[in-house]
Protein backbone atom coordinates (compact mmCIF):
# COMPACT_ATOMS: atom_id res chain seq x y z
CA UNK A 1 -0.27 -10.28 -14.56
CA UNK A 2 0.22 -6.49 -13.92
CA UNK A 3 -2.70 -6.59 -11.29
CA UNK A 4 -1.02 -9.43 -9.59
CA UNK A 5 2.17 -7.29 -9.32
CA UNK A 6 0.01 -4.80 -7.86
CA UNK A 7 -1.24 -6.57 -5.43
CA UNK A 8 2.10 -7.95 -4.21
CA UNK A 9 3.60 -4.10 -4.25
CA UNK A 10 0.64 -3.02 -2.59
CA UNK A 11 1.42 -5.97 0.18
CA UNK A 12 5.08 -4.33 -0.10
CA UNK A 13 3.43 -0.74 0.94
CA UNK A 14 1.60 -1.82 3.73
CA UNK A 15 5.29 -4.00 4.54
CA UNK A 16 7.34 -1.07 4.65
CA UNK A 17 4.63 1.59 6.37
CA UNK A 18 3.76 -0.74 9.39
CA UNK A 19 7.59 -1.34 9.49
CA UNK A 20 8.63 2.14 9.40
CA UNK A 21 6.59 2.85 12.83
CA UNK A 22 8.44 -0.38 14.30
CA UNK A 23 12.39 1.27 13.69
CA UNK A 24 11.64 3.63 16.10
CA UNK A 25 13.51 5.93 14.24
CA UNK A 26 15.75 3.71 12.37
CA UNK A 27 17.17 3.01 15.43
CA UNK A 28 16.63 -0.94 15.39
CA UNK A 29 18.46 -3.42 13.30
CA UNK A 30 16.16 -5.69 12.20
CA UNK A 31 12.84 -3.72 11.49
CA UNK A 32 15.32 -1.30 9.55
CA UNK A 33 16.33 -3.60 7.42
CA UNK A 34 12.85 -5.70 6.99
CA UNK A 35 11.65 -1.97 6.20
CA UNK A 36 14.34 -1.16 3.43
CA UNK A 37 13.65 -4.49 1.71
CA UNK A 38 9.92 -4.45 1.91
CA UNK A 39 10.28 -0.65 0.11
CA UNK A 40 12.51 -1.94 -2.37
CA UNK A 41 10.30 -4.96 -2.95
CA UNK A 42 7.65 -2.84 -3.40
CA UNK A 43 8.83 -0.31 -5.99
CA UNK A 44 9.96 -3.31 -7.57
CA UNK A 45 7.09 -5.15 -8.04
CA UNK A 46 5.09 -1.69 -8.89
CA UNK A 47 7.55 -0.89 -11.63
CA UNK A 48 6.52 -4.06 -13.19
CA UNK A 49 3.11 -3.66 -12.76
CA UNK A 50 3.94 -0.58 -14.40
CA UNK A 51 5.15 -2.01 -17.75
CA UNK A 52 1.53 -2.60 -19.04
CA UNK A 53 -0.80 -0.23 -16.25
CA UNK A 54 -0.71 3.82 -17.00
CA UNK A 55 1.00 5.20 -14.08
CA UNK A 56 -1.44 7.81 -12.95
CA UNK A 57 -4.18 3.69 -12.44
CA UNK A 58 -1.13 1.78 -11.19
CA UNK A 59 -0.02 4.37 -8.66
CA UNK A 60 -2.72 5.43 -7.68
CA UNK A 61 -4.23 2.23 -6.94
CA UNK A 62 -0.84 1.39 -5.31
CA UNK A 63 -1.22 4.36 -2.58
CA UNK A 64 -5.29 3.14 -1.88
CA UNK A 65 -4.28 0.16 -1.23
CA UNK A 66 -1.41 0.65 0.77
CA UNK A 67 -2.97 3.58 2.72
CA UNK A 68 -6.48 1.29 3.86
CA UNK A 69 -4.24 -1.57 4.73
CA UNK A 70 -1.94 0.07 6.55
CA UNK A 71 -4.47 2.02 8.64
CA UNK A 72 -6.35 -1.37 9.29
CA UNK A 73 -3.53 -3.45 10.06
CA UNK A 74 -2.36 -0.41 11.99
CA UNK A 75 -5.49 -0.89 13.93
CA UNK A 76 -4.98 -4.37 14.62
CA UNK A 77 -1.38 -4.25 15.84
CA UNK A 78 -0.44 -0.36 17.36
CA UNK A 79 -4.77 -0.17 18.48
CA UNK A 80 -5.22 2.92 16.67
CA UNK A 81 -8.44 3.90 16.73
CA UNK A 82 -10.81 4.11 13.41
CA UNK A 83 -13.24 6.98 13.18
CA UNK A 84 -15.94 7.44 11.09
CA UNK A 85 -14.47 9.91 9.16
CA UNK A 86 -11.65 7.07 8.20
CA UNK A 87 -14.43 4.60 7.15
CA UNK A 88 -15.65 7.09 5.15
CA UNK A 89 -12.52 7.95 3.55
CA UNK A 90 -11.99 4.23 3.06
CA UNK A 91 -14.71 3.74 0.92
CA UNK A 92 -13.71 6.74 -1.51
CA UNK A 93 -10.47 5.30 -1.83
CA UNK A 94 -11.98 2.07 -2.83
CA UNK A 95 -14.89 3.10 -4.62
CA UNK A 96 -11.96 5.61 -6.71
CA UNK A 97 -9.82 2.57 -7.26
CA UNK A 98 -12.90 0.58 -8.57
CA UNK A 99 -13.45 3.13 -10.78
CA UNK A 100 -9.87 3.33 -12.12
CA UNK A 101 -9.72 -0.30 -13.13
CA UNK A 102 -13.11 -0.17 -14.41
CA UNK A 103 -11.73 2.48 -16.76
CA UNK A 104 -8.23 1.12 -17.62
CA UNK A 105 -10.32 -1.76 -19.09
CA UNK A 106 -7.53 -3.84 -17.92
């Protein structure tokens, strides 16, 4: 069940990073507050993930995730660009988080 909460806090981080770029600055209601509760609902959901995961997999996992699907759904909705460099990065990121849960032996 922890990697399920994972997942969904991990949905949460991408949530709250795509959301942070559409405030503009805090600035706009509704993508403020769709931010705020996608952060909270993400800490959330990683603290319970938390309960049974070391923090140093859980977290770190947490950020890889987050980070790749923010830059790819970034991609898809602002048309940032992806480099090679990025793909790159992307697959140690995964390759690391592989790696991790292969190791927690959860």
């Amino acid at each position: 069940m922890a990697w399920i909460y994972l997942l969904i806090a991990s949905a949460f981080e991408v949530a709250f990073a795509l959301g942070t770029n559409a405030t503009h600055g805090f600035t706009r209601l509704r993508p403020s507050v769709l931010t705020l509760l996608a952060a909270a609902g993400g800490i959330f959901t990683l603290s319970q993930a938390l309960r049974t995961l070391d923090v140093g997999v859980g977290y770190t996992i947490w950020t890889g995730i987050g980070s790749i699907g923010t830059v790819l759904l970034g991609a898809t909705i602002y048309k940032e660009k992806i480099t090679t460099p990025k793909l790159i990065s992307f697959a140690a990121i995964i390759t690391g988080a592989l790696v991790l849960r292969l190791a927690s032996g959860g």
